[in-house]
PDB file of N, CA and C in Angstrom:
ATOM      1  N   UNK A   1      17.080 -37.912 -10.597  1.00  0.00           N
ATOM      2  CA  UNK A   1      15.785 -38.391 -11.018  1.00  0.00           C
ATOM      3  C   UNK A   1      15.999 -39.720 -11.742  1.00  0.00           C
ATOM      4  N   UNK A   2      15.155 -40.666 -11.288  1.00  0.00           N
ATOM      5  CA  UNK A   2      15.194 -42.265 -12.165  1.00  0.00           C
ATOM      6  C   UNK A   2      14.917 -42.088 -13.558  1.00  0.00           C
ATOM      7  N   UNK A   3      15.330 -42.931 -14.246  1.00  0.00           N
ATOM      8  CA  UNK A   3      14.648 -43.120 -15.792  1.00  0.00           C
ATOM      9  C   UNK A   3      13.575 -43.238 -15.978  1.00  0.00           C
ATOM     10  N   UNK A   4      12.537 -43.928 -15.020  1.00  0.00           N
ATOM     11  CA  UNK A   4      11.481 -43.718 -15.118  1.00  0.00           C
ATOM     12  C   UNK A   4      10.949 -42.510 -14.617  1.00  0.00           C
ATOM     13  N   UNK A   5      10.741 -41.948 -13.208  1.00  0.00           N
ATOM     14  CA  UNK A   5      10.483 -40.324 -13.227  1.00  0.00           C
ATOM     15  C   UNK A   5      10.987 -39.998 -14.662  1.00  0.00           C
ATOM     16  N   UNK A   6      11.600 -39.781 -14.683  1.00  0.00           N
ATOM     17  CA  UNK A   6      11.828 -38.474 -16.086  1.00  0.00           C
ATOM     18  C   UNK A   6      11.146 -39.023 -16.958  1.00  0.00           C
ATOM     19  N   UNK A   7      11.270 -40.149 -17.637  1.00  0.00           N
ATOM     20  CA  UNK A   7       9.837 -40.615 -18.553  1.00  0.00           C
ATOM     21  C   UNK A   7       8.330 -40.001 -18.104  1.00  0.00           C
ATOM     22  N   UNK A   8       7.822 -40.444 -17.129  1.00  0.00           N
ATOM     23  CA  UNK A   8       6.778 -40.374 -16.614  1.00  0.00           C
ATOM     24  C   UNK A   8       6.413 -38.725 -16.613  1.00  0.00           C
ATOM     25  N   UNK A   9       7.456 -37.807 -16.444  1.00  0.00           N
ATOM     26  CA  UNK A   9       7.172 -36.420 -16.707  1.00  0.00           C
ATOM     27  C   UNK A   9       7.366 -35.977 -17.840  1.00  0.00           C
ATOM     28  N   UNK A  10       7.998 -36.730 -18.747  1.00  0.00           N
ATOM     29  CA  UNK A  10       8.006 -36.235 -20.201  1.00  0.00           C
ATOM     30  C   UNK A  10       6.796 -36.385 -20.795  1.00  0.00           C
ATOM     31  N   UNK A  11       6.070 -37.788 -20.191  1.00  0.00           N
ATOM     32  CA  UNK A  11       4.686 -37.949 -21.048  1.00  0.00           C
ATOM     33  C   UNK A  11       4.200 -36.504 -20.190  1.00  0.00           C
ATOM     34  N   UNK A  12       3.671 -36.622 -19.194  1.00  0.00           N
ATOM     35  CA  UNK A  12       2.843 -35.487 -18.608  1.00  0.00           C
ATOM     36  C   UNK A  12       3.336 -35.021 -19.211  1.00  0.00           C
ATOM     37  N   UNK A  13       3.998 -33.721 -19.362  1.00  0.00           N
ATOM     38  CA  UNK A  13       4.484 -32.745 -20.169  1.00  0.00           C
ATOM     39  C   UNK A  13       3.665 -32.673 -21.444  1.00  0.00           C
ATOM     40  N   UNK A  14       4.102 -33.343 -22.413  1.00  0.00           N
ATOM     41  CA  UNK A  14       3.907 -34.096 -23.268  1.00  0.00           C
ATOM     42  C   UNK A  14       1.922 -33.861 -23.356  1.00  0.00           C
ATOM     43  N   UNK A  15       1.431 -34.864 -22.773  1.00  0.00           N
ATOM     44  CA  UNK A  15      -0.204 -35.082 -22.458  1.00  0.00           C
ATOM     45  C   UNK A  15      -0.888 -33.832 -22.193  1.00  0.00           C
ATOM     46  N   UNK A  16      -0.086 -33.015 -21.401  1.00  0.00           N
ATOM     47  CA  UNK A  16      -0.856 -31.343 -20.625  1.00  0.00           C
ATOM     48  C   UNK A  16      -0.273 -29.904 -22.025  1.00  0.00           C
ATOM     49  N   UNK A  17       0.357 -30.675 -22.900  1.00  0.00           N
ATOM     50  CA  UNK A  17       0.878 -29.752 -23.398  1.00  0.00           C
ATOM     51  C   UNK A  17       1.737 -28.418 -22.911  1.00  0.00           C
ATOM     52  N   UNK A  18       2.693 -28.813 -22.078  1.00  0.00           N
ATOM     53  CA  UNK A  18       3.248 -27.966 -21.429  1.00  0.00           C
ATOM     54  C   UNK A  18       4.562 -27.911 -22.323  1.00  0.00           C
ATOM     55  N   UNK A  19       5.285 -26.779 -21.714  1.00  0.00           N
ATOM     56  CA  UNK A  19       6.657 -26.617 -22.569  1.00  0.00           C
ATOM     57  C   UNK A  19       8.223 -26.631 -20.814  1.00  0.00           C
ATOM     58  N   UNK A  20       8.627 -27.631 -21.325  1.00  0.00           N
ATOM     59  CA  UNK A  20      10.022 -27.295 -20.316  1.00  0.00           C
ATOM     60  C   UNK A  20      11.247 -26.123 -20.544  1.00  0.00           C
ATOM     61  N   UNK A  21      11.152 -25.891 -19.419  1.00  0.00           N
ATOM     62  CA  UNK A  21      11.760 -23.969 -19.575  1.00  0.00           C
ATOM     63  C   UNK A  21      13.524 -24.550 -19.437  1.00  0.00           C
ATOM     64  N   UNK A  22      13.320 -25.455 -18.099  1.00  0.00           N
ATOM     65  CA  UNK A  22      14.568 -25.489 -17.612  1.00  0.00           C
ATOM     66  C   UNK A  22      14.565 -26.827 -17.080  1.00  0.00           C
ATOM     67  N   UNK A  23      16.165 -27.242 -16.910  1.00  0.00           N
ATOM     68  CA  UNK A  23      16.648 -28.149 -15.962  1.00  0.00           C
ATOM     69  C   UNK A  23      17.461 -28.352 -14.850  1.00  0.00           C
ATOM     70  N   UNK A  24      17.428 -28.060 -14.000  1.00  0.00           N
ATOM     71  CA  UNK A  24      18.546 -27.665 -12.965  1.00  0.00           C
ATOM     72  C   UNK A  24      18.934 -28.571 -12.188  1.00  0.00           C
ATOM     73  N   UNK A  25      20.390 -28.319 -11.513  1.00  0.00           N
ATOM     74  CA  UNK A  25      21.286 -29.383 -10.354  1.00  0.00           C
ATOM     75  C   UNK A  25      22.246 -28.494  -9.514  1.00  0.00           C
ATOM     76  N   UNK A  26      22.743 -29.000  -8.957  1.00  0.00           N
ATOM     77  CA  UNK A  26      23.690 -28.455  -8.045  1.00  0.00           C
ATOM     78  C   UNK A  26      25.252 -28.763  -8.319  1.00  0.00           C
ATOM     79  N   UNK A  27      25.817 -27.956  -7.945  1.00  0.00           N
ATOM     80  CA  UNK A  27      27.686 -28.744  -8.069  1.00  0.00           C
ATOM     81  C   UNK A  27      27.669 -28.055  -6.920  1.00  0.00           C
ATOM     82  N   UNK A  28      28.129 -29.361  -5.650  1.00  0.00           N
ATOM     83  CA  UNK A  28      28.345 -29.074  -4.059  1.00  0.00           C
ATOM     84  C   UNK A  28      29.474 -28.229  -3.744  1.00  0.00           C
ATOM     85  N   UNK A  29      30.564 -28.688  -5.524  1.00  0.00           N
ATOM     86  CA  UNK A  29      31.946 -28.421  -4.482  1.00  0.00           C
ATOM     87  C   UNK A  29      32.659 -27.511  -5.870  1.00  0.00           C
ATOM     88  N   UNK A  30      32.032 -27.282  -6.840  1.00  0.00           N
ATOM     89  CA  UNK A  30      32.482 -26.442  -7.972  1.00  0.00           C
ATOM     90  C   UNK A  30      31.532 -25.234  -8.505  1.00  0.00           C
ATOM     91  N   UNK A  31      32.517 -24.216  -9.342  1.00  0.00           N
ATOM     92  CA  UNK A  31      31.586 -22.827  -9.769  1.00  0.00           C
ATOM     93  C   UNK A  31      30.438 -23.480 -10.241  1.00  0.00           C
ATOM     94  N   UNK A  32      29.784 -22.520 -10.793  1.00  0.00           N
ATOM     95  CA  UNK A  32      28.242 -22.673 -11.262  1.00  0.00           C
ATOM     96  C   UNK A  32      28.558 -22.616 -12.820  1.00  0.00           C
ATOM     97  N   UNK A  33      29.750 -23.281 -13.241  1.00  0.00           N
ATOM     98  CA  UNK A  33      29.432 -23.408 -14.807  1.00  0.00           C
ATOM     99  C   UNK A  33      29.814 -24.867 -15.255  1.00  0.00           C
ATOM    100  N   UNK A  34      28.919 -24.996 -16.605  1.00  0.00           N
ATOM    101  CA  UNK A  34      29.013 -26.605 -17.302  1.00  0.00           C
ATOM    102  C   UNK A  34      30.500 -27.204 -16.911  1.00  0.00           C
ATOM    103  N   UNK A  35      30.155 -28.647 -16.382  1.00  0.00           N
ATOM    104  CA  UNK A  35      31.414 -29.609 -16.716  1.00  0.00           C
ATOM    105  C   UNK A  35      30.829 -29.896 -17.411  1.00  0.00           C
ATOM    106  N   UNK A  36      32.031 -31.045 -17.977  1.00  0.00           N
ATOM    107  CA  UNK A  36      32.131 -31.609 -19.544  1.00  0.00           C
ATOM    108  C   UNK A  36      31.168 -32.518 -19.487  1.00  0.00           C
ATOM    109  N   UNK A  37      30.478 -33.457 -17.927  1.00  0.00           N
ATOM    110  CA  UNK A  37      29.409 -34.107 -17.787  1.00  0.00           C
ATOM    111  C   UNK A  37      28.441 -33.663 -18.135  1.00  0.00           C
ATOM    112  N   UNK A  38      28.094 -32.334 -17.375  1.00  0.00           N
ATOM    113  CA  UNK A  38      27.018 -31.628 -18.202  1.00  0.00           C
ATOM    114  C   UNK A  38      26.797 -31.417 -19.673  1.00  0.00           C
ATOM    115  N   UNK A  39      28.127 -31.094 -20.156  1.00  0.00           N
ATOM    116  CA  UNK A  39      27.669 -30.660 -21.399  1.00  0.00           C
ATOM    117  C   UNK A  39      27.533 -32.246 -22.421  1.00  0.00           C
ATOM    118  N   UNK A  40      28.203 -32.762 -22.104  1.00  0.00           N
ATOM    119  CA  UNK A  40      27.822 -34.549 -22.638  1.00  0.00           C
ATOM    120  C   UNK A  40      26.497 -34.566 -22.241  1.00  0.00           C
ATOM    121  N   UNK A  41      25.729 -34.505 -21.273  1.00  0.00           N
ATOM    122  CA  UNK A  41      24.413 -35.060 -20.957  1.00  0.00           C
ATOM    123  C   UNK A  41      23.813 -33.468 -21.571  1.00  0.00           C
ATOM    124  N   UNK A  42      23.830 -32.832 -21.803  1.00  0.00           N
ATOM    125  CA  UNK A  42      22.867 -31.549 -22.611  1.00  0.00           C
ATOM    126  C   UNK A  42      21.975 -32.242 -24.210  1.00  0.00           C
ATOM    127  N   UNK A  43      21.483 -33.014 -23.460  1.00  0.00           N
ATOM    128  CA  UNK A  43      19.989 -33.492 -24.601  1.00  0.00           C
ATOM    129  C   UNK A  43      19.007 -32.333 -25.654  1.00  0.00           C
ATOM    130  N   UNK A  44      19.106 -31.357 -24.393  1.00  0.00           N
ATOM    131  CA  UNK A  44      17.811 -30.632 -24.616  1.00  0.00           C
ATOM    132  C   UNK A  44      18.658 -28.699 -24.849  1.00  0.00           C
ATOM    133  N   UNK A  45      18.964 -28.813 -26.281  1.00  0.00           N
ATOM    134  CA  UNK A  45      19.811 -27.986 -26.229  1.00  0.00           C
ATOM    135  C   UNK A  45      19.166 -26.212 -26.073  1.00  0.00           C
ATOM    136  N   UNK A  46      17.509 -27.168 -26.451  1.00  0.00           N
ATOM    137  CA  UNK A  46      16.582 -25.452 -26.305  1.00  0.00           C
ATOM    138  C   UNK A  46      16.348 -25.080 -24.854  1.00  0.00           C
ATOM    139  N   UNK A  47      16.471 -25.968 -23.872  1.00  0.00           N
ATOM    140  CA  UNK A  47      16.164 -25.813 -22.607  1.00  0.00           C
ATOM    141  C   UNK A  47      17.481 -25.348 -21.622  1.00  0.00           C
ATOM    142  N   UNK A  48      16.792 -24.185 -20.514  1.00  0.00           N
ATOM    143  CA  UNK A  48      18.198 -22.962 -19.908  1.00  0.00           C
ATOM    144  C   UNK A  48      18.589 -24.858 -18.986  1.00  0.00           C
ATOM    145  N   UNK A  49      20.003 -24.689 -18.881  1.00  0.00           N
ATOM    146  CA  UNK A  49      20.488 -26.024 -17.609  1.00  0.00           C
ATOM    147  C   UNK A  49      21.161 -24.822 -16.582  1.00  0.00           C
ATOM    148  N   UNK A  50      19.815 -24.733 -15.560  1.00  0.00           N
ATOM    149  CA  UNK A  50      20.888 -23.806 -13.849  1.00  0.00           C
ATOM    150  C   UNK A  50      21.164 -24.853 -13.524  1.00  0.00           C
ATOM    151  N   UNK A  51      22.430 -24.087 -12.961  1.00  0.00           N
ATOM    152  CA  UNK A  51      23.056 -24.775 -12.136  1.00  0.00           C
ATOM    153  C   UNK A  51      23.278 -23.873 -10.702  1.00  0.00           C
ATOM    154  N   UNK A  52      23.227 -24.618  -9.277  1.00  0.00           N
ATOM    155  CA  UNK A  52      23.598 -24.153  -7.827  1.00  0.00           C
ATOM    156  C   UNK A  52      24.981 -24.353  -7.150  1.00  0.00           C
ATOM    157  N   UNK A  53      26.052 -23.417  -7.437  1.00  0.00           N
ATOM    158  CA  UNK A  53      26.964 -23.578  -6.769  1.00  0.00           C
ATOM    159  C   UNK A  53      26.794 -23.341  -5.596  1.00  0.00           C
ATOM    160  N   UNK A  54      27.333 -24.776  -4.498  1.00  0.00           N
ATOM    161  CA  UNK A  54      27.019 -24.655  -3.156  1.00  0.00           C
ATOM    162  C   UNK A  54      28.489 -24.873  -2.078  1.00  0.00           C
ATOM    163  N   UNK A  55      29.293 -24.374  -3.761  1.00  0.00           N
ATOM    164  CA  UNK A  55      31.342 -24.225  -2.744  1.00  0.00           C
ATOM    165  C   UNK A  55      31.132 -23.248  -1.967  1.00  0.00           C
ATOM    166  N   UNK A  56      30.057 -22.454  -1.563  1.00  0.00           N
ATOM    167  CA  UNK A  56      30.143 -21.562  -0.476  1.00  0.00           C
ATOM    168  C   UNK A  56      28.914 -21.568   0.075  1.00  0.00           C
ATOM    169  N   UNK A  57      28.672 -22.642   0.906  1.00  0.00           N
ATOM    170  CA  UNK A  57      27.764 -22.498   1.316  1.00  0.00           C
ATOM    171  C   UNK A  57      26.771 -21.733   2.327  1.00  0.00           C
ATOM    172  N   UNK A  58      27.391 -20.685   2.503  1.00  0.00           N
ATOM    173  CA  UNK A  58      26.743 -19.730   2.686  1.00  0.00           C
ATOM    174  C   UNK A  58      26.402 -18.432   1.699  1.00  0.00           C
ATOM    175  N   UNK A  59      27.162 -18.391   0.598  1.00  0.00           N
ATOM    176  CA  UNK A  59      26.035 -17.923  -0.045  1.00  0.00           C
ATOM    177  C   UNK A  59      26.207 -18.738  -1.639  1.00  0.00           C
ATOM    178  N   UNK A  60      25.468 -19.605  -1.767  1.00  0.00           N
ATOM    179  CA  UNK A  60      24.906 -20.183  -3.059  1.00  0.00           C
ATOM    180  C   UNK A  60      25.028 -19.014  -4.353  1.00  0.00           C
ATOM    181  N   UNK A  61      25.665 -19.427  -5.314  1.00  0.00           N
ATOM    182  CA  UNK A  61      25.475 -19.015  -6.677  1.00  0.00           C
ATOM    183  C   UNK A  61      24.484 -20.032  -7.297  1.00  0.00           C
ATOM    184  N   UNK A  62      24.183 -19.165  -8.087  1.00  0.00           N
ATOM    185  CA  UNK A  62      22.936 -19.973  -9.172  1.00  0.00           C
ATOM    186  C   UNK A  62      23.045 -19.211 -10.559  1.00  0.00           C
ATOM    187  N   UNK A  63      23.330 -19.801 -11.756  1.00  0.00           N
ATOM    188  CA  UNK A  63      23.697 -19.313 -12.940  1.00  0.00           C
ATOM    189  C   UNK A  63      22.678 -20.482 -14.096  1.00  0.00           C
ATOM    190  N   UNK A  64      21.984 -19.407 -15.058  1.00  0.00           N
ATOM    191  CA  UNK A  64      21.840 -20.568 -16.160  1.00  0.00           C
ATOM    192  C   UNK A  64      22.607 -20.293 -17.530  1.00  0.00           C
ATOM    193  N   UNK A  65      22.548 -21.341 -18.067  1.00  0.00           N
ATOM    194  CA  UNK A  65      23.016 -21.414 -19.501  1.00  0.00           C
ATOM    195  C   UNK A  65      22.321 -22.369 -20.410  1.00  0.00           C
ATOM    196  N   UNK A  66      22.896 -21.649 -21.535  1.00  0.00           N
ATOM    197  CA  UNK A  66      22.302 -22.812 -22.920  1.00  0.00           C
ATOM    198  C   UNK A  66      23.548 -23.695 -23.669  1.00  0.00           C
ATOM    199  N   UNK A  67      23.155 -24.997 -23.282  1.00  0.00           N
ATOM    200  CA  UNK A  67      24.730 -25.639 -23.649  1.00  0.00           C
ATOM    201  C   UNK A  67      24.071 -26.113 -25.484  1.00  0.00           C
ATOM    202  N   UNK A  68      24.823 -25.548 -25.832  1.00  0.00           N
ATOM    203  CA  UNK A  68      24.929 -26.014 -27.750  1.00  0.00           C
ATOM    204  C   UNK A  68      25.678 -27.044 -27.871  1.00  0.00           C
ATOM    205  N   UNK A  69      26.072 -27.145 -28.905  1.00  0.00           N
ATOM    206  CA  UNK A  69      26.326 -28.384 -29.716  1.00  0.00           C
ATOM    207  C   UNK A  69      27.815 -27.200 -29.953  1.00  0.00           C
ATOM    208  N   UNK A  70      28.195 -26.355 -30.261  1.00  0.00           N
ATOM    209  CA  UNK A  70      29.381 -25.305 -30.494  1.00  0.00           C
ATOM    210  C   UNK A  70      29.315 -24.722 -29.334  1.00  0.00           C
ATOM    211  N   UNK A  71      29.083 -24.578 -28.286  1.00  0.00           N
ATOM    212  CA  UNK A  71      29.293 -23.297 -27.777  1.00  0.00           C
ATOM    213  C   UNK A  71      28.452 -23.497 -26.227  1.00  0.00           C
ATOM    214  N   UNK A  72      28.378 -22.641 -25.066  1.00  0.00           N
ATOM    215  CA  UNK A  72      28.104 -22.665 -24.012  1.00  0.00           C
ATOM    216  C   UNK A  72      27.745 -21.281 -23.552  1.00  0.00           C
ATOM    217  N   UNK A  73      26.689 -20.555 -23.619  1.00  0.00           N
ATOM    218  CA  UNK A  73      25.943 -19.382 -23.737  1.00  0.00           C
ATOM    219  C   UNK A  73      25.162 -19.274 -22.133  1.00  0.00           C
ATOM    220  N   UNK A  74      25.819 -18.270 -21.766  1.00  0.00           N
ATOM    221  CA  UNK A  74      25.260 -17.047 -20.409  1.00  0.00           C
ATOM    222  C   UNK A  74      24.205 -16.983 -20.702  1.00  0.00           C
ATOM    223  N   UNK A  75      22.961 -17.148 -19.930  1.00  0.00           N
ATOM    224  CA  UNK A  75      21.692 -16.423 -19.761  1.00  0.00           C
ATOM    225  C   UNK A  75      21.670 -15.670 -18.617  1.00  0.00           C
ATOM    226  N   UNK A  76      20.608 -15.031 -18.771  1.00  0.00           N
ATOM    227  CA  UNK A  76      20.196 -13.881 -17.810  1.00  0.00           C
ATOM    228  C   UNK A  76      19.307 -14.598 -17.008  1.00  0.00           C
ATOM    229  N   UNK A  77      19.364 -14.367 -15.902  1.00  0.00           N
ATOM    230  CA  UNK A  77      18.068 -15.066 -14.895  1.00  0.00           C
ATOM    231  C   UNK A  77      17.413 -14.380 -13.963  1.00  0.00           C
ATOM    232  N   UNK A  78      16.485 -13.837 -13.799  1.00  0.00           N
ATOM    233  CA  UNK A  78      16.080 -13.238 -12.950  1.00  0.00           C
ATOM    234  C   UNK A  78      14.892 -13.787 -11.763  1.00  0.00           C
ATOM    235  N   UNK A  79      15.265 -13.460 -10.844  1.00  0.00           N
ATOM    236  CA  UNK A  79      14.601 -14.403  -9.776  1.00  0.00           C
ATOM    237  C   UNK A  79      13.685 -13.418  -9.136  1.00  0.00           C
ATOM    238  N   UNK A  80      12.582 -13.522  -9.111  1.00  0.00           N
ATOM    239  CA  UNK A  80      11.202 -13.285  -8.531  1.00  0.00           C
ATOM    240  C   UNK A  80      10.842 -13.497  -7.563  1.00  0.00           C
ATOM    241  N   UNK A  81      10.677 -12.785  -6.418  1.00  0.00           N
ATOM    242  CA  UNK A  81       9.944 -13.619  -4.913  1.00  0.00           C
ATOM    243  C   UNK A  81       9.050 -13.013  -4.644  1.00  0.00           C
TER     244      UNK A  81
END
């Protein structure tokens, strides 16, 4: 996402009074837990960061977590269809 998209949805956000749950990405070619990129870019330490492991691409992992400032915390995720 550009710097501007993500601005532009923070105001919305922001304007509609909404709350951001989550942020998610993919790692094409690694597990589904924080690199050190991730956890350097973890801004938003109240918000879950999934991530899509797609090293098997046939069957995708998907894991979230809460990256802290100490620490790197398992959430539970449950997926709904």
């Amino acid at each position: 996402m550009s710097p501007q998209d993500q601005l532009r949805v923070f105001e919305e956000i922001e304007k509609e009074s909404m709350e951001m749950l989550a942020i998610y990405h993919s790692h094409p070619h690694t597990i589904p837990f924080p690199s050190e990129t991730d956890v350097k870019l973890a801004f938003y330490p109240e918000v879950s960061s999934i991530i899509i492991s797609l090293k098997e691409k046939e069957n995708p992992i998907v894991k979230a977590f809460r990256i802290g400032k100490e620490a790197i915390y398992l959430e539970e995720l449950e997926v709904i269809s």
